[in-house]
Protein backbone atom coordinates (compact mmCIF):
# COMPACT_ATOMS: atom_id res chain seq x y z
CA UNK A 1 18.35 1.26 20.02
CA UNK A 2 19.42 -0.54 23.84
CA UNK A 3 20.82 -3.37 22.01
CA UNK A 4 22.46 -1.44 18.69
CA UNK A 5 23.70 1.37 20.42
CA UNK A 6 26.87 -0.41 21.35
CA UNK A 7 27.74 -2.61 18.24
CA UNK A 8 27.23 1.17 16.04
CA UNK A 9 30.19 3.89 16.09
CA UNK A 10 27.34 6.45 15.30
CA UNK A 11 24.57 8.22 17.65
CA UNK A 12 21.35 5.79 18.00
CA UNK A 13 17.95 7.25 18.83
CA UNK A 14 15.24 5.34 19.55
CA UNK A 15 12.21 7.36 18.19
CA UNK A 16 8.43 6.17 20.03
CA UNK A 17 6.42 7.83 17.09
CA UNK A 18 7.44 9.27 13.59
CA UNK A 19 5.99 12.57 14.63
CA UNK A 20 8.96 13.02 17.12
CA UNK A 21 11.56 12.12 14.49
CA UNK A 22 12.09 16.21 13.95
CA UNK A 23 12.91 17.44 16.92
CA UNK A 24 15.25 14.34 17.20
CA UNK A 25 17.33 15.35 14.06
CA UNK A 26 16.94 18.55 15.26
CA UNK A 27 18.93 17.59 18.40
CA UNK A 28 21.65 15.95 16.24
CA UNK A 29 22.14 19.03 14.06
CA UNK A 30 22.61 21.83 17.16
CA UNK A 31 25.40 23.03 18.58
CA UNK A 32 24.34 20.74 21.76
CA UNK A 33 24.11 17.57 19.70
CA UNK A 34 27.63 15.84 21.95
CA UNK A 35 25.78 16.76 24.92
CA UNK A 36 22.88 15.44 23.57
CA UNK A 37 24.09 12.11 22.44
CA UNK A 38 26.14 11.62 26.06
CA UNK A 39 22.49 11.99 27.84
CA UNK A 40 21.34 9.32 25.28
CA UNK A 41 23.99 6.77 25.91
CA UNK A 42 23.57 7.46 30.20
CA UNK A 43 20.65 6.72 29.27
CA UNK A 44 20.34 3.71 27.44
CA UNK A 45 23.17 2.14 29.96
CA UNK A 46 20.31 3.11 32.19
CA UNK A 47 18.34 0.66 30.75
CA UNK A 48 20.38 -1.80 30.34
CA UNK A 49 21.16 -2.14 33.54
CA UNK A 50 17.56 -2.07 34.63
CA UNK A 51 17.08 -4.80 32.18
CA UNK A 52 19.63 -7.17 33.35
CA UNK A 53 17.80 -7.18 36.56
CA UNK A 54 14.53 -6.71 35.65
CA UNK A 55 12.25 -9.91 36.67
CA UNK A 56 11.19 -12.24 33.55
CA UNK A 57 7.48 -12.32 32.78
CA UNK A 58 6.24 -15.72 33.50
CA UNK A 59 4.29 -17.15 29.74
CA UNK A 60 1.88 -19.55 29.94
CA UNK A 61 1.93 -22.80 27.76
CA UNK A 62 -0.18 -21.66 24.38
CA UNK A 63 -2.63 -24.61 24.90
CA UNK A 64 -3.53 -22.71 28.16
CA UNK A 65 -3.84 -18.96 26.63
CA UNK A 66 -6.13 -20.36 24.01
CA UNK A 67 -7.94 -22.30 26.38
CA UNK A 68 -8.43 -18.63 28.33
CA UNK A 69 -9.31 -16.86 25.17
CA UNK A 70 -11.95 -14.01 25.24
CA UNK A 71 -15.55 -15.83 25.76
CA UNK A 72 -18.08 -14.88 23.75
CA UNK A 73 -21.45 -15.59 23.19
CA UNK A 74 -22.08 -16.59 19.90
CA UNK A 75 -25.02 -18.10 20.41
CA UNK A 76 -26.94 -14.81 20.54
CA UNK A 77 -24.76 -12.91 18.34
CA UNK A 78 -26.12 -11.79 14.80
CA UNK A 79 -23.28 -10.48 12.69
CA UNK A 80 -24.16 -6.82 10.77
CA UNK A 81 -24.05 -7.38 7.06
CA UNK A 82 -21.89 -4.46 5.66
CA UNK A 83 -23.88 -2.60 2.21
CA UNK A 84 -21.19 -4.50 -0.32
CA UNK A 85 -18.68 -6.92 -0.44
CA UNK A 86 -15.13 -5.99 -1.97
CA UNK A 87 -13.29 -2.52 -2.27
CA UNK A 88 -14.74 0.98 -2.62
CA UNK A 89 -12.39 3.65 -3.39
CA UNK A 90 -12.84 7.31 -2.31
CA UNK A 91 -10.52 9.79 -4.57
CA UNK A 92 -9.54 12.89 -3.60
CA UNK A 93 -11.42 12.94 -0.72
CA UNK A 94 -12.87 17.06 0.67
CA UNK A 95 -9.89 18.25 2.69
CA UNK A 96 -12.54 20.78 4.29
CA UNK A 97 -14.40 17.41 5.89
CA UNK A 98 -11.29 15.64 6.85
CA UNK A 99 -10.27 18.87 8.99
CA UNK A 100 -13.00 18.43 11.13
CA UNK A 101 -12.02 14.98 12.32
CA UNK A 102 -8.49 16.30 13.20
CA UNK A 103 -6.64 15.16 16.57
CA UNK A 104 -4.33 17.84 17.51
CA UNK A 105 -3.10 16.30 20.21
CA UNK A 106 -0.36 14.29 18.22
CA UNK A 107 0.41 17.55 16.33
CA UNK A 108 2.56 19.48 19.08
CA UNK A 109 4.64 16.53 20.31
CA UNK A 110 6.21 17.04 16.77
CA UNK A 111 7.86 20.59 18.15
CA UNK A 112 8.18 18.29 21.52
CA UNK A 113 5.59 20.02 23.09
CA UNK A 114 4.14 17.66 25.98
CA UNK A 115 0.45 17.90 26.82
CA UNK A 116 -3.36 16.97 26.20
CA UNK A 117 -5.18 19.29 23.66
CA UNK A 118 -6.50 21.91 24.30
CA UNK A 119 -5.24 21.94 28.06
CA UNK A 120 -1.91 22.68 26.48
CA UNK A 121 -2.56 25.79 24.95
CA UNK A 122 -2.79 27.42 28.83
CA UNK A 123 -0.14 25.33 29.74
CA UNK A 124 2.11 27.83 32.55
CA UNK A 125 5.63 25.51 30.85
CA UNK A 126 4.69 25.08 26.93
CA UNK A 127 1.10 27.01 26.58
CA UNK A 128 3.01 30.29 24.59
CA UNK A 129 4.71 28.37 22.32
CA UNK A 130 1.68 25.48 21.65
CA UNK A 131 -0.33 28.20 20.88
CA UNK A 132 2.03 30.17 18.49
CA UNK A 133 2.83 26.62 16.53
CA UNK A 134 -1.18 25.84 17.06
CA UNK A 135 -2.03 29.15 15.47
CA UNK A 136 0.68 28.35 12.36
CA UNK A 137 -0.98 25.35 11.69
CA UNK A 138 -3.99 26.81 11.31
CA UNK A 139 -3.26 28.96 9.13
CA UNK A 140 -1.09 26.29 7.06
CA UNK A 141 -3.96 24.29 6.90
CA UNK A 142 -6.06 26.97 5.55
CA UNK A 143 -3.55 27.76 2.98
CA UNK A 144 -2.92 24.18 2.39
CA UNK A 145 -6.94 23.02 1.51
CA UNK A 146 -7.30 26.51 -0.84
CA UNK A 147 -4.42 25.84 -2.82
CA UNK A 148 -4.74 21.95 -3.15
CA UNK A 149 -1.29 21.51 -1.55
CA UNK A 150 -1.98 17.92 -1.54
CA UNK A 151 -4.63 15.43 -2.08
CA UNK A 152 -6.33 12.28 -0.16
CA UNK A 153 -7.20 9.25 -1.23
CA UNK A 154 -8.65 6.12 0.03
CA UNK A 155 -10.03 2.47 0.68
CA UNK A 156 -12.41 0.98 2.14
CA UNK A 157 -13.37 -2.65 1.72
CA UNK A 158 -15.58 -5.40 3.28
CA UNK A 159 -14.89 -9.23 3.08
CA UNK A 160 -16.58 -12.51 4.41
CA UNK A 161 -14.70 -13.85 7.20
CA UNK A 162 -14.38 -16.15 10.00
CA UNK A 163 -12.12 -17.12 12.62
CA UNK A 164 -10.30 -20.66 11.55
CA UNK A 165 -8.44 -22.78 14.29
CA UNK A 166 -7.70 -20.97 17.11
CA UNK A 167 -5.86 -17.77 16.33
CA UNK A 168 -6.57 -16.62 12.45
CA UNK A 169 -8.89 -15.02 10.61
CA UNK A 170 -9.20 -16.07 7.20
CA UNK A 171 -11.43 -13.32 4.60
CA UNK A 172 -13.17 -14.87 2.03
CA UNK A 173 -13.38 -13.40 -1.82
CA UNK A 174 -16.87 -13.57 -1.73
CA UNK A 175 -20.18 -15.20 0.55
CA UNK A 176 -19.88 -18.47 -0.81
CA UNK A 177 -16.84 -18.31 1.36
CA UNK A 178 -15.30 -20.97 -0.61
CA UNK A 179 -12.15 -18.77 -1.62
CA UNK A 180 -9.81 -17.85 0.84
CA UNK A 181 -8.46 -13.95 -0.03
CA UNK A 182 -5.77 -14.05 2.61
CA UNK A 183 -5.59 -15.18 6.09
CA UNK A 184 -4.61 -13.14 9.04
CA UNK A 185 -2.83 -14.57 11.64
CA UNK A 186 -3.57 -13.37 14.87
CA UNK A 187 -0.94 -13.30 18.06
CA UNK A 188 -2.05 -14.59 21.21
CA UNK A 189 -1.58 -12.82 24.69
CA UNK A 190 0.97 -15.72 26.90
CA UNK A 191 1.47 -13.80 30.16
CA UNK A 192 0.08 -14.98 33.44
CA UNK A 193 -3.16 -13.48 33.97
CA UNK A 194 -4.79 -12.88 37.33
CA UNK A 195 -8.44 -13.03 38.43
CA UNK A 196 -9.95 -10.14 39.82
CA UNK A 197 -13.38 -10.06 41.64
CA UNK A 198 -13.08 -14.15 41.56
CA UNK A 199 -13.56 -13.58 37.11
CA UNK A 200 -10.14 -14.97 35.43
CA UNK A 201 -8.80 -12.34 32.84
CA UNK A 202 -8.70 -13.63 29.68
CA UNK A 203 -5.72 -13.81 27.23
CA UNK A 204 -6.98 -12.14 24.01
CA UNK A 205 -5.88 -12.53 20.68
CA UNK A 206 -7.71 -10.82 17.64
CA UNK A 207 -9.40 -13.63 16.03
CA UNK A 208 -11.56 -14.16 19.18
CA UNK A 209 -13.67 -11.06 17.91
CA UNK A 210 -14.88 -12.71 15.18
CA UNK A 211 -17.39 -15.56 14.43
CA UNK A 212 -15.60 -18.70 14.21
CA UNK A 213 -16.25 -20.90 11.15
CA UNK A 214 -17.54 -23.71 13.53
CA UNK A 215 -20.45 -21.28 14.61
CA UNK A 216 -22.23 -21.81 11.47
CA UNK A 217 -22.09 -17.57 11.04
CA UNK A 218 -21.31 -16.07 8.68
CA UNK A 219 -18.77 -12.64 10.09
CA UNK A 220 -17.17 -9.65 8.04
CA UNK A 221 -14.35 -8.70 8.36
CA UNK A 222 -13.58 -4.67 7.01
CA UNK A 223 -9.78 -3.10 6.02
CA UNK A 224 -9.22 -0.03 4.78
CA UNK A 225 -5.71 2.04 3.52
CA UNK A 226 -5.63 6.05 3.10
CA UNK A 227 -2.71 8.58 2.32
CA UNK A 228 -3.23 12.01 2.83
CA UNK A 229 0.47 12.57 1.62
CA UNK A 230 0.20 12.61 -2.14
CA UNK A 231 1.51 16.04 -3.30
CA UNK A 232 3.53 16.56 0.04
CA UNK A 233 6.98 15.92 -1.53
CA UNK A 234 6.70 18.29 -4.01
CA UNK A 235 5.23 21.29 -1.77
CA UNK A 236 7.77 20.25 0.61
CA UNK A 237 10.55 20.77 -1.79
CA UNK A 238 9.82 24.09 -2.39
CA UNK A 239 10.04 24.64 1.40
CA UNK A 240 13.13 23.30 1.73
CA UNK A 241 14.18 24.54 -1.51
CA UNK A 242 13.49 28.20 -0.16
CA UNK A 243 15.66 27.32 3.08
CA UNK A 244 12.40 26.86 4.96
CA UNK A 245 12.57 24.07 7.02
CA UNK A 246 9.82 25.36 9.54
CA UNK A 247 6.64 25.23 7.23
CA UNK A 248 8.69 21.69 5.85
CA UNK A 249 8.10 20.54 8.44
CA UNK A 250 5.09 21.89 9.38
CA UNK A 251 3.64 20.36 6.49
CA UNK A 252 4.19 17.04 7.23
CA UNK A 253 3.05 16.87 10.30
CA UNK A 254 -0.44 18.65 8.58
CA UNK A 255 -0.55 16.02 6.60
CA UNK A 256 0.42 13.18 8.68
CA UNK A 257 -3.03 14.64 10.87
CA UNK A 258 -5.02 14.56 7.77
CA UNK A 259 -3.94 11.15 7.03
CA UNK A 260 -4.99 10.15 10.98
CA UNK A 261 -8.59 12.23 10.25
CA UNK A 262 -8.96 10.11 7.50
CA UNK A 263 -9.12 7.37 8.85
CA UNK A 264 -11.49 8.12 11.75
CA UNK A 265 -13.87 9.59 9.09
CA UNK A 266 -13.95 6.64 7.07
CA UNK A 267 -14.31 4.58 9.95
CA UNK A 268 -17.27 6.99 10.79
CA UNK A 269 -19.32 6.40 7.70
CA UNK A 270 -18.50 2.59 8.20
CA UNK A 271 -19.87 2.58 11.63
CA UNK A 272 -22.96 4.74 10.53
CA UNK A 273 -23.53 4.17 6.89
CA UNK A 274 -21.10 1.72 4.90
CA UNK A 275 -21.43 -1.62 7.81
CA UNK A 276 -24.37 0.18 9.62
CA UNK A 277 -23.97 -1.26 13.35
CA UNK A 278 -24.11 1.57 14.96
CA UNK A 279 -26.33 3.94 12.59
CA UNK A 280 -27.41 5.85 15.14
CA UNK A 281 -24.33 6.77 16.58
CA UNK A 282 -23.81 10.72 17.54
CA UNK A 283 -20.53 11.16 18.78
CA UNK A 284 -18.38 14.28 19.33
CA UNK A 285 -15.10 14.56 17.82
CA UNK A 286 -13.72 14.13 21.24
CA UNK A 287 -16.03 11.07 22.39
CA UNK A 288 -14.63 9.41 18.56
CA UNK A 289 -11.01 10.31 19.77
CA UNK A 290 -11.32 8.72 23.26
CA UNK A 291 -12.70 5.70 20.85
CA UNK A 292 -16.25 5.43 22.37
CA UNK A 293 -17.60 3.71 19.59
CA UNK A 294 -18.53 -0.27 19.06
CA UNK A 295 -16.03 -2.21 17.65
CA UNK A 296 -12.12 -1.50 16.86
CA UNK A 297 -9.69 -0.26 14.09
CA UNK A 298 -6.46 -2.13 14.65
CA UNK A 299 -3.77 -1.16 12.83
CA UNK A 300 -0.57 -3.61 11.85
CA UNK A 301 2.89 -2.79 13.80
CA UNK A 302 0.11 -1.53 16.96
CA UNK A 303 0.46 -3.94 20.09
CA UNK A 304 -2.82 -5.61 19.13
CA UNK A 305 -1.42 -6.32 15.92
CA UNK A 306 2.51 -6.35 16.23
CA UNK A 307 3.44 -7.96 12.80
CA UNK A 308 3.80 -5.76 10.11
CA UNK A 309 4.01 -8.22 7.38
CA UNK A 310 0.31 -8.62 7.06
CA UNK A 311 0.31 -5.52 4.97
CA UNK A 312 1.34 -7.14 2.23
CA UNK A 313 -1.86 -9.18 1.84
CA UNK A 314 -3.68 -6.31 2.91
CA UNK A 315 -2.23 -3.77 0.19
CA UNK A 316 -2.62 -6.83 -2.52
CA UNK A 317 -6.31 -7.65 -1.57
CA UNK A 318 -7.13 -3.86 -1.69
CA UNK A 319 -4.93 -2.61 -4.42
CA UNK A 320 -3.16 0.08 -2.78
CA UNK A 321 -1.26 0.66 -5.67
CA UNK A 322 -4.37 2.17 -7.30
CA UNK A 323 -4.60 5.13 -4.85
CA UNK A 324 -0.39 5.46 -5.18
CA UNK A 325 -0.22 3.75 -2.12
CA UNK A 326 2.91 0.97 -1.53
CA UNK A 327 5.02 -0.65 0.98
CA UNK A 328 8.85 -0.53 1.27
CA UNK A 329 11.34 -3.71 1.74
CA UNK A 330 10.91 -2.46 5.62
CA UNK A 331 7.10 -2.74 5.49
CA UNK A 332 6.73 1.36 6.16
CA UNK A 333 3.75 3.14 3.87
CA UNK A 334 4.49 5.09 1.48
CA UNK A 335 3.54 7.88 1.32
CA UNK A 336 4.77 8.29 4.27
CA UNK A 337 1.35 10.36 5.32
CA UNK A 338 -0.77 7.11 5.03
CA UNK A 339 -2.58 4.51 7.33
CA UNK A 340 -4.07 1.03 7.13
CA UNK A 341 -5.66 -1.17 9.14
CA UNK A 342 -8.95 -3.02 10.05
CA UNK A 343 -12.61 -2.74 11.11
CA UNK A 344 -13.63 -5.36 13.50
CA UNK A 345 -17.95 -4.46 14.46
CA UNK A 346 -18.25 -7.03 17.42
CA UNK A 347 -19.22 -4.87 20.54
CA UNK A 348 -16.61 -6.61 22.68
CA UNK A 349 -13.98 -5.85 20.06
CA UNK A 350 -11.29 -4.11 22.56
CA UNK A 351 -7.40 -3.42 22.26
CA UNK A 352 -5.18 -4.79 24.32
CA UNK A 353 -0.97 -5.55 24.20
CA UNK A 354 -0.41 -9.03 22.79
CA UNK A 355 2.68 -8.61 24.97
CA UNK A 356 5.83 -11.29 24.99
CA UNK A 357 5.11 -14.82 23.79
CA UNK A 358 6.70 -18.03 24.22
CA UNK A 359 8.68 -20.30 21.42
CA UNK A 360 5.74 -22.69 20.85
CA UNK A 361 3.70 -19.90 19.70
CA UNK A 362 6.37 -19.24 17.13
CA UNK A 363 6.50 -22.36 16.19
CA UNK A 364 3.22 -22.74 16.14
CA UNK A 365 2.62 -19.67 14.15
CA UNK A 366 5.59 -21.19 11.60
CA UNK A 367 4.05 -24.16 11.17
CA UNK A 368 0.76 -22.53 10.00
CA UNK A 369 2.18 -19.74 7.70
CA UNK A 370 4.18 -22.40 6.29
CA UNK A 371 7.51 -20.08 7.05
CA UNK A 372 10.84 -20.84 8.82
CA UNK A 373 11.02 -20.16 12.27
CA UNK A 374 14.12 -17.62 11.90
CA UNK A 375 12.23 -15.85 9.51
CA UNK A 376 9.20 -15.19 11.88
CA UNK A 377 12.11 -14.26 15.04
CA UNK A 378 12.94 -11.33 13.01
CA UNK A 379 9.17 -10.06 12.17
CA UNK A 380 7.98 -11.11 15.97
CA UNK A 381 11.56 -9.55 17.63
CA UNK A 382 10.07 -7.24 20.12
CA UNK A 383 7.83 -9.64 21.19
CA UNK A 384 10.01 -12.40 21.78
């Protein structure tokens, strides 16, 4: 938005997460919107400014971030074997169950509400109106699962894999992992790291979380892709339709929590049941929010995994389309209610910011994907 803003005759807002878009267009449709957009532009020459002088982050050569990567012991590591290999498809999945995995926290910074749940709700700034929009949901959501407002739908799907060269995963149609169903490519962390305690911190990329073909193991690799949003449009009409743009939105920011709950159930049952490496597991909903679980559920676009285009392979080797799931030209989900990502099991698996990197990891990455280099500048932007 910075670097638009001034090339654009119109207002730009830079929006941190979707669930903030309403009270944005909110802000452009009151009687305060000039005011509104004036603070925006002080502040993006704000930033501007800051990042003219800002210092640049020193990168380290790619050779030397690979040469730091995450150690692991893969000498002692034996690799769970998931319960199938390929897709599994869960239709119309109990609304009732996905409620209980439900962060809320998300849910009020759509009214703009600021706060950890349930802290907020006695909040002596926001607690009167998180509750009154907390208690609304509930009810919503009560209404919503009783009359089938909508309806969930989902995949889950395990594939051998192994890490090949030094930053890629490639997953494998089947164990005689002689097929290659599409390779990730995995973005390397290139700033300076420190040592701390006299132990160098290492420069992390994805692939280092999984077995390397060289080890002689043989790794999984899980991905799944859920939408809570199929039926929203419709219901949402009618809201609009009867000039109610409060339960419209309220709605969609239901579902876009049921879509989020799906997810962490499904990853749940893969944990416990579907992958098993952790079947004893007997976390709270709070512990699974605060992610203390083994292993990790990146998600594309997230600063673990900044490129978005990977969803393309992901929604062709899991057939999105089957569970009304697709991408747009721009790479967003539709419907919009939806997520997708992956399971990595390995009990170092951690997230981390893959951060800015240097040209010869663009290169590098455009040599390997076999794609020109101004085609991967506009994918990698932000971190470049």
């Amino acid at each position: 938005a910075v670097k638009i803003a001034p090339h654009y005759e119109g207002p730009v807002v830079y929006v941190p997460d979707a669930s903030r878009s309403v009270s944005v267009a909110q802000s452009l449709l009151s009687d305060q919107a000039a005011k509104y957009i004036d603070e925006l532009n002080a502040d993006y020459d704000k930033v501007r400014h800051q990042h003219a002088n800002k210092k640049q982050v020193t990168l380290w050569p790619l050779a030397r971030a690979r040469a730091n990567k995450t150690p692991v012991d893969w000498n002692t590591y034996v690799p769970p074997v998931p319960k199938f290999i390929g897709r599994r498809v869960f239709r119309n999945f109990d609304l009732t169950e996905l409620a209980k995995y439900i962060d809320w926290g998300p849910f009020f910074q759509t009214w703009d509400l600021a706060g950890p749940f349930p802290a907020i709700l006695k909040d002596e700034v926001v607690g009167t109106e998180a509750v009154r929009v907390y208690a609304d949901g509930q009810r919503m959501l009560k209404r919503l699962i009783e009359g089938r407002w909508l309806s969930a739908s989902g995949i889950v799907g395990f594939w051998p894999a192994n890490t090949v060269g030094d930053d890629d995963i490639a997953l494998y149609t089947d164990e005689t992992r002689s097929e290659v169903a599409m390779t990730w490519y995995g973005m390397r962390q290139q700033t300076e790291k420190q040592a701390i305690d006299g132990v160098m911190r290492p420069s992390r990329c994805l692939a280092d979380f999984v077995a390397p073909a060289s080890s002689g193991l043989k790794d999984h690799v899980g991905m799944f892709a859920v939408t809570a949003g199929l039926g929203v449009e419709k219901k949402e009409k009618y809201f609009v339709d009867d000039l109610d743009d409060y339960s419209a939105i309220m709605l969609k920011a239901l579902a876009d929590r049921l879509a989020e709950a799906f997810a962490e159930a499904l990853h749940h049952r893969v944990r416990t049941d579907l992958w098993g490496y952790a079947a004893g597991e007997g976390l709270s909903n709070e512990e699974m929010i605060a992610e203390k679980y083994r292993g990790i559920r990146p998600a594309p676009g997230y600063p673990a995994c900044p490129d978005h285009s990977v969803k393309r392979a992901m929604f062709d080797v899991m057939q999105c389309a089957d569970i009304g799931m697709t991408l747009t030209e721009s790479l967003a989900m539709t419907p919009a209610a939806s997520v997708s990502g992956f399971f990595l099991a390995h009990p170092d698996a951690t997230y981390f910011n893959v951060g800015k990197i240097g040209h010869d990891q663009l290169a590098d990455q455009a040599a390997r994907r076999h794609r020109p280099e101004s085609e991967l500048e506009r994918l990698l932007a932000p971190n470049l």
